[in-house]
Protein backbone atom coordinates (compact mmCIF):
# COMPACT_ATOMS: atom_id res chain seq x y z
CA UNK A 1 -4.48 19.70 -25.38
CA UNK A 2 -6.30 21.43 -22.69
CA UNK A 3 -5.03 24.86 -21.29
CA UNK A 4 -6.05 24.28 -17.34
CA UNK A 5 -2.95 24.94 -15.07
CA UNK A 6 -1.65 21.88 -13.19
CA UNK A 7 -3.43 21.78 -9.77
CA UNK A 8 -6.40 19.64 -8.16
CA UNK A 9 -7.38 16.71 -8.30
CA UNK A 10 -5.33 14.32 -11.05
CA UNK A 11 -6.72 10.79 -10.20
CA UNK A 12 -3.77 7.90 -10.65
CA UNK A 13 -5.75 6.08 -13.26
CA UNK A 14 -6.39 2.58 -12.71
CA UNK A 15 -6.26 -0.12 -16.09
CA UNK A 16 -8.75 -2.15 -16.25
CA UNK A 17 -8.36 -5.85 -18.00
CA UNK A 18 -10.14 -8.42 -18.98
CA UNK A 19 -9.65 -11.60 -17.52
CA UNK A 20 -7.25 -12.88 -20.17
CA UNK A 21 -5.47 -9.80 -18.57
CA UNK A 22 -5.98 -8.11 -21.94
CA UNK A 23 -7.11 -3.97 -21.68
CA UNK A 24 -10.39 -3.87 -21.68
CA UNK A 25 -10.71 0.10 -23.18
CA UNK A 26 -14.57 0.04 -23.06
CA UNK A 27 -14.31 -0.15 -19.36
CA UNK A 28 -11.78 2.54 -19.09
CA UNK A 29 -13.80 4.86 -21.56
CA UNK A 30 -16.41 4.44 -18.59
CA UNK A 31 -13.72 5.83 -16.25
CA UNK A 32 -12.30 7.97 -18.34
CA UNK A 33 -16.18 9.49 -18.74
CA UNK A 34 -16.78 9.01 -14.87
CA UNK A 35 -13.98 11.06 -13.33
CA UNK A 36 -14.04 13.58 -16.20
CA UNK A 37 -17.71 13.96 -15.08
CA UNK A 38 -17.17 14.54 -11.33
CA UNK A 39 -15.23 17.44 -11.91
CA UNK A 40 -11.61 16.02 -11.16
CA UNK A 41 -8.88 18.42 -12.61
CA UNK A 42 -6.34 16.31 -14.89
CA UNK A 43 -6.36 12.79 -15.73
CA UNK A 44 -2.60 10.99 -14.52
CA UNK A 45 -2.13 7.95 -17.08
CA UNK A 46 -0.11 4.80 -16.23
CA UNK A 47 1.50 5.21 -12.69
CA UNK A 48 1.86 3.41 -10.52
CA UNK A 49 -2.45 2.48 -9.80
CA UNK A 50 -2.05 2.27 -13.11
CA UNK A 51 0.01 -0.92 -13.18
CA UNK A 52 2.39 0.88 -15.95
CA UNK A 53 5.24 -1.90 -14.64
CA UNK A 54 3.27 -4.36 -16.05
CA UNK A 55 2.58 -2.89 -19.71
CA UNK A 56 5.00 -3.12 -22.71
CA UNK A 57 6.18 -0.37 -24.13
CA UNK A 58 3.74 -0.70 -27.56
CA UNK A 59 0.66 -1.16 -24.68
CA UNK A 60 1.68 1.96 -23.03
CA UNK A 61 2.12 4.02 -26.77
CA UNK A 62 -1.56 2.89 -27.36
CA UNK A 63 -2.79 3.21 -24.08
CA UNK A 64 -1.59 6.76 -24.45
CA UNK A 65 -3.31 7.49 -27.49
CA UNK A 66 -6.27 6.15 -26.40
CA UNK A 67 -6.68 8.33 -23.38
CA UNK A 68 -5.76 11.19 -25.41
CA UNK A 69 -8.27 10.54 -27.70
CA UNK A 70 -11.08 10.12 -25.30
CA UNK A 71 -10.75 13.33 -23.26
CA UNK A 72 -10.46 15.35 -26.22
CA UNK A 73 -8.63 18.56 -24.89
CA UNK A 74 -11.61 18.48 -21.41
CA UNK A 75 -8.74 18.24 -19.14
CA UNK A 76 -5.28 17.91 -19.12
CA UNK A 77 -3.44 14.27 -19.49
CA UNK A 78 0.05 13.43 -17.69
CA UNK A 79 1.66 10.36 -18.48
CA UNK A 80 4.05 8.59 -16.52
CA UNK A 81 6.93 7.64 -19.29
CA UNK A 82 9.48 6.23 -16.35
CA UNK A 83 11.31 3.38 -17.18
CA UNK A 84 14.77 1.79 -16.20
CA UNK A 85 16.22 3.13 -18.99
CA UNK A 86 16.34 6.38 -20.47
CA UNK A 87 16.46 4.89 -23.67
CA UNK A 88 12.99 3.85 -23.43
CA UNK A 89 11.73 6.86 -21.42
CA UNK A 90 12.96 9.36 -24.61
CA UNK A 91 10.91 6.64 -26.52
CA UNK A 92 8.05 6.55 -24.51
CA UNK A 93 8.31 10.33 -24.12
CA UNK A 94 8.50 11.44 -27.69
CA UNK A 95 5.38 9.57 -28.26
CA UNK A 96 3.06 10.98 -26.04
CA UNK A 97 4.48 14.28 -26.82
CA UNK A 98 3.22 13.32 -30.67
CA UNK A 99 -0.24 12.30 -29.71
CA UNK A 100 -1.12 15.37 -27.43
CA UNK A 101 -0.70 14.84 -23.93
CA UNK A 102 0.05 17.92 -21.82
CA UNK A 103 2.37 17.01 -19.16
CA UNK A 104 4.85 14.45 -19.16
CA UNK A 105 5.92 12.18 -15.59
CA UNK A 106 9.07 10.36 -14.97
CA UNK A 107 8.90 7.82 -12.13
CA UNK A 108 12.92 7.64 -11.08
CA UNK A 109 14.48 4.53 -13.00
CA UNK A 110 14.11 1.61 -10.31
CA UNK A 111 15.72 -1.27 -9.08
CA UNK A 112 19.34 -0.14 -10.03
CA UNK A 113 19.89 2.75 -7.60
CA UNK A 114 21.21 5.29 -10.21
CA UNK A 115 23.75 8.08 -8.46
CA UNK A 116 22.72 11.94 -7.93
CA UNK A 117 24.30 12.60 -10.95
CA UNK A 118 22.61 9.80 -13.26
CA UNK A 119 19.39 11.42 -12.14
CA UNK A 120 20.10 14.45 -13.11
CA UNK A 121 21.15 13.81 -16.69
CA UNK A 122 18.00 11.18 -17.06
CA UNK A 123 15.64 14.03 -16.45
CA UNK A 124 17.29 16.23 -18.49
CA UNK A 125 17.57 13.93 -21.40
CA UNK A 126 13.98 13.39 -21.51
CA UNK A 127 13.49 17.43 -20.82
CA UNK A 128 15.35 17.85 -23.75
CA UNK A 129 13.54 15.66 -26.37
CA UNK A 130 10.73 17.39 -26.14
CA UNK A 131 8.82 20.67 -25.20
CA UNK A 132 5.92 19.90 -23.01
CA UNK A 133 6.57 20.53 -19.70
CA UNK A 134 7.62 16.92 -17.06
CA UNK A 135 6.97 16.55 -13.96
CA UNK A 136 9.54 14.46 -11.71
CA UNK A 137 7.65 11.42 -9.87
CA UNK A 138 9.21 10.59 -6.43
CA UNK A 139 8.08 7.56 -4.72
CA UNK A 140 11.23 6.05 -3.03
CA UNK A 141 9.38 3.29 -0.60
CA UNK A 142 8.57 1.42 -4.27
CA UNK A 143 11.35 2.01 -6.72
CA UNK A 144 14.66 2.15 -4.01
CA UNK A 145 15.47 5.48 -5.38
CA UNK A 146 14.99 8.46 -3.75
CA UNK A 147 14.79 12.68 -5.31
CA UNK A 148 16.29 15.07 -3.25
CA UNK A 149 15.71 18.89 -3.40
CA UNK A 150 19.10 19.21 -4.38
CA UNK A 151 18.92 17.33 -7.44
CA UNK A 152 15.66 18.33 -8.02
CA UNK A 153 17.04 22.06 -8.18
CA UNK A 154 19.74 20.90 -10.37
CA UNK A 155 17.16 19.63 -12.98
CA UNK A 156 15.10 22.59 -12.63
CA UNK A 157 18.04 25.03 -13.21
CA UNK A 158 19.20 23.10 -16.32
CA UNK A 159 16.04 22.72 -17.97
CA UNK A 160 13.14 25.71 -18.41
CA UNK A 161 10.72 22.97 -19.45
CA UNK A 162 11.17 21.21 -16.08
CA UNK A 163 7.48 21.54 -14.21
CA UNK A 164 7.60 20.38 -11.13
CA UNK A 165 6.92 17.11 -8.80
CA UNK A 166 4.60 14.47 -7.55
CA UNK A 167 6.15 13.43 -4.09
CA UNK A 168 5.05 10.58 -3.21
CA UNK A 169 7.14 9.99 -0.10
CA UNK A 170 5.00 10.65 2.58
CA UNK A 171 7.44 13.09 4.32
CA UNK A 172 5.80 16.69 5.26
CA UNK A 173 8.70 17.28 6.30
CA UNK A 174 10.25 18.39 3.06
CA UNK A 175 7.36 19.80 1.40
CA UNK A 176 8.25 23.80 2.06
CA UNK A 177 11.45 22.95 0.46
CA UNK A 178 9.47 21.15 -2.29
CA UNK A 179 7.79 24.29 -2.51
CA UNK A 180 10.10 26.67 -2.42
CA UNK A 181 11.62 25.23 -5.61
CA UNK A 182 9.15 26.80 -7.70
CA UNK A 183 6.67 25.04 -10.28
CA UNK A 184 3.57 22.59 -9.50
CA UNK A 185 3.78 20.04 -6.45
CA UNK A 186 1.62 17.33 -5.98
CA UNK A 187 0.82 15.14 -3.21
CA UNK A 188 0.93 11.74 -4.00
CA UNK A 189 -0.17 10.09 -0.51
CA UNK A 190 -4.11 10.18 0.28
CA UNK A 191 -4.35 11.10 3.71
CA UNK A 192 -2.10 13.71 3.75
CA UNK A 193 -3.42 15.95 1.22
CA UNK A 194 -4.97 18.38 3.56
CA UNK A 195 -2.32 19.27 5.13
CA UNK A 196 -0.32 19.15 2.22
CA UNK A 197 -2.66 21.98 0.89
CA UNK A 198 -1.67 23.96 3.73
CA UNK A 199 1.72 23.43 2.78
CA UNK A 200 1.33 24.97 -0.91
CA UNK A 201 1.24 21.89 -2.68
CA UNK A 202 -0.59 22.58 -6.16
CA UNK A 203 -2.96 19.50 -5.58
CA UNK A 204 -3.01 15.78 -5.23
CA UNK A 205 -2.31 12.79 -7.36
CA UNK A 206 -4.48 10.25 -5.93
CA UNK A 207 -5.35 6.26 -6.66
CA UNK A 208 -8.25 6.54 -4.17
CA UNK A 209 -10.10 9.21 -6.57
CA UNK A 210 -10.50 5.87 -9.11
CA UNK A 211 -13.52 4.90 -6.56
CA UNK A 212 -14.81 8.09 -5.74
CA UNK A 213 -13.54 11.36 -7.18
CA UNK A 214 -15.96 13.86 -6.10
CA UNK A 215 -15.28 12.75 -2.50
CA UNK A 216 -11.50 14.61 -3.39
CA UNK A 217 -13.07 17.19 -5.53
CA UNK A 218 -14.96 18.51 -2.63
CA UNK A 219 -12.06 17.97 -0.73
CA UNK A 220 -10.16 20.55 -2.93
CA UNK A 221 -13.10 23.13 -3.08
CA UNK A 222 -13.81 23.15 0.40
CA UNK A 223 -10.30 23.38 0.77
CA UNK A 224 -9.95 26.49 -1.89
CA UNK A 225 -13.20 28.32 0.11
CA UNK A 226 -11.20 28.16 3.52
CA UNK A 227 -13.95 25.74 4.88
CA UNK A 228 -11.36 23.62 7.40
CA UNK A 229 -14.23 22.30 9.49
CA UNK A 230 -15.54 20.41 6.00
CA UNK A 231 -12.17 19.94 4.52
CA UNK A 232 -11.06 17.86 7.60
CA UNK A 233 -14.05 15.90 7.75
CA UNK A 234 -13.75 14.99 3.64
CA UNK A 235 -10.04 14.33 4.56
CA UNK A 236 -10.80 11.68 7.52
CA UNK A 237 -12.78 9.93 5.05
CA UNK A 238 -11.00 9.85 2.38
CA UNK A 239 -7.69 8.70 4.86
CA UNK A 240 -10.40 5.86 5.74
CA UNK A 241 -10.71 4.61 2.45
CA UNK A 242 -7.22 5.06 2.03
CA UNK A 243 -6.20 3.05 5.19
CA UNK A 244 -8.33 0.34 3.45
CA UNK A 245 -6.61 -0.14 0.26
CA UNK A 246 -3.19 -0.97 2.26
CA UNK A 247 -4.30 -3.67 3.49
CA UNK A 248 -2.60 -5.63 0.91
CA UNK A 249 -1.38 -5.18 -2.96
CA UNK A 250 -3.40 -2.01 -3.20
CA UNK A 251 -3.96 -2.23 -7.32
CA UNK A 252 -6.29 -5.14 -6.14
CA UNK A 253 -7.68 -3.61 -3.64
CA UNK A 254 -8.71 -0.45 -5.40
CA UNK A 255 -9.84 -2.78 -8.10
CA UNK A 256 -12.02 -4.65 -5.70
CA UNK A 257 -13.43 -1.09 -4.32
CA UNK A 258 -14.07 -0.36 -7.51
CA UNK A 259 -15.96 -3.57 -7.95
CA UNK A 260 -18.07 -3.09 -4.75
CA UNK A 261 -18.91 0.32 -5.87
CA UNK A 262 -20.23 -0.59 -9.25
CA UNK A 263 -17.66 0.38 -11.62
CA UNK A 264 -16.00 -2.94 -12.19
CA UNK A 265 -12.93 -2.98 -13.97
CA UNK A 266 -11.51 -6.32 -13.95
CA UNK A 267 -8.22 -7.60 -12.16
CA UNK A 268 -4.73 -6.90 -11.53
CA UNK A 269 -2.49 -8.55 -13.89
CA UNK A 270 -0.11 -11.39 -11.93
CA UNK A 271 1.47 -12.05 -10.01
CA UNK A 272 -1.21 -9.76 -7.51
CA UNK A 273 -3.97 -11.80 -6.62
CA UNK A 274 -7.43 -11.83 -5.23
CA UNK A 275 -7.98 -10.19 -2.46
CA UNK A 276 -8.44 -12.34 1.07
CA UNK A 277 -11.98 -12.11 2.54
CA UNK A 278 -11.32 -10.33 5.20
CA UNK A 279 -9.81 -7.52 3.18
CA UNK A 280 -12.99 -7.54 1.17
CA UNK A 281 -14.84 -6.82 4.07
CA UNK A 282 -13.13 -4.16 4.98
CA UNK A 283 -13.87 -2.76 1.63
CA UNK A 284 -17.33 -3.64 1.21
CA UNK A 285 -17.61 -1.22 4.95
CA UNK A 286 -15.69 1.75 3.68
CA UNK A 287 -17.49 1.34 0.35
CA UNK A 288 -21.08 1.19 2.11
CA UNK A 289 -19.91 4.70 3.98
CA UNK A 290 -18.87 6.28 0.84
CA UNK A 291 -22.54 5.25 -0.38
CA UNK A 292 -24.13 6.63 2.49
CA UNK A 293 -22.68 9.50 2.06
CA UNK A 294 -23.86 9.90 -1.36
CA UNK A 295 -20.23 9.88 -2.94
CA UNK A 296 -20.84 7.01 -5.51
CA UNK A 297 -24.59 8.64 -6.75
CA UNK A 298 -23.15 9.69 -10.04
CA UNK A 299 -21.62 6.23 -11.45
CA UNK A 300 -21.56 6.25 -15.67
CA UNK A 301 -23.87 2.85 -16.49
CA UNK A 302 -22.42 0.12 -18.39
């Protein structure tokens, strides 16, 4: 396990497969190797860049192990173990717990819209099974369910191993009261992690970081040295490349970034598609930016 405080830059991991839609771990040792080498500061495991929906449970126990296993205690690891089920969340959780990971995520349980008070006994359930601290995961424009700070302090108050959140809603709005809550907070949306920052979040959880991480480590550390003037410019770039991968079902679109900027790591698994041409385009111009400004230099060779 590593000892490094939850804060930075955690990219959302991306998968890669084969074409059979198998993993293909030698490419994601190459990841693994290339983000650990730009500096970022923890490693997030199976969210939603990930494509964790589309894993089986025994995929996501070995997937686990594996990433464990190559980072070796560098940096931390957090693992998403949401499910729809607490059942297979304590499962899921238990597990990574065994192999080593350091900090545990929960995505809310989608698709069935559990109440305030559901929520609050599925993160405690999981809280209690183990002793590494979790991390709530908040991202109600995908899974229809939405954390409050209410029931976020209600899990917090009932469970001293409770660390914390990765908000993923896009509303500034409530981050003070995020905040104010006490533990780690993470930003989960790209372009807003600047001002986020000036918010008091503890970092940023971002998919865009797959493609080029020291683009958001410099973020951070001109960030941390009080240089705005740099920090917004890093940020408009970054919300560039960000504005790019929306332009349809973003795990391809990262992939195909990551394609165009020499790290290939295969597709999406179905039912997302290859991306249109036009959306490639796009890519291949924020991608050709990112080059000029020297932010994909330090690629890992095949």
């Amino acid at each position: 396990m590593s000892k490094k405080p939850p804060q930075g830059i955690v990219p959302a991991v991306v998968t890669p497969f084969h074409q059979d839609e198998s993993i293909d771990y030698d490419s994601w040792r190459r990841v693994l190797e290339f983000l650990i080498s730009s500096g970022v500061d923890g490693l997030f495991m199976l969210g939603g860049g990930g494509e964790f929906y589309s894993l089986n449970e025994s995929e996501r126990k070995e997937a686990v192990k594996f990433a464990v296993k190559t980072t070796n205690g560098r940096i931390p690891v957090y693992d998403n173990v949401g499910t729809v089920t607490t059942r297979e969340a304590l499962s899921l959780a238990r597990h990574a717990e065994a192999e080593g990971v350091d900090y545990l995520v929960l995505v809310t349980p989608y698709y069935i819209r559990p109440s305030a008070d559901e929520l609050v006994e599925h993160y405690s359930e999981v809280c209690r099974s183990v002793r590494i601290p979790v991390f709530a995961y908040n991202m109600p424009g995908r899974t229809g369910v939405e954390l409050t700070p209410a029931i976020v302090r209600r899990i917090g108050q009932a469970n001293k191993n409770f660390a914390g959140l990765k908000d993923s809603s896009g509303r500034l709005e409530l981050l003070p009261e995020w905040v104010a809550l006490g533990g780690a907070v993470f930003m989960g949306s790209d372009h807003l992690i600047q001002k986020a920052l000036d918010l008091g979040v503890s970092g940023a959880v971002t998919v865009c970081a797959n493609i080029a991480p020291r683009l958001f480590v410099d973020l951070w550390n001109a960030w941390k040295k009080g240089n705005m003037e740099e920090a917004t410019r890093l940020q408009a770039l970054a919300a560039e490349l960000r504005l790019a991968i929306k332009l349809s079902s973003f795990r391809s679109l990262v992939k195909d970034a990551m394609r165009a900027s020499g790290m290939p790591v295969g597709p999406a698994r179905r039912p997302a598609g290859p991306i249109l041409p036009d959306e490639s385009a796009a890519i291949d111009v924020i991608v050709g930016k990112l080059r000029a400004e020297n932010y994909l230099s330090e690629q890992i060779p095949a």
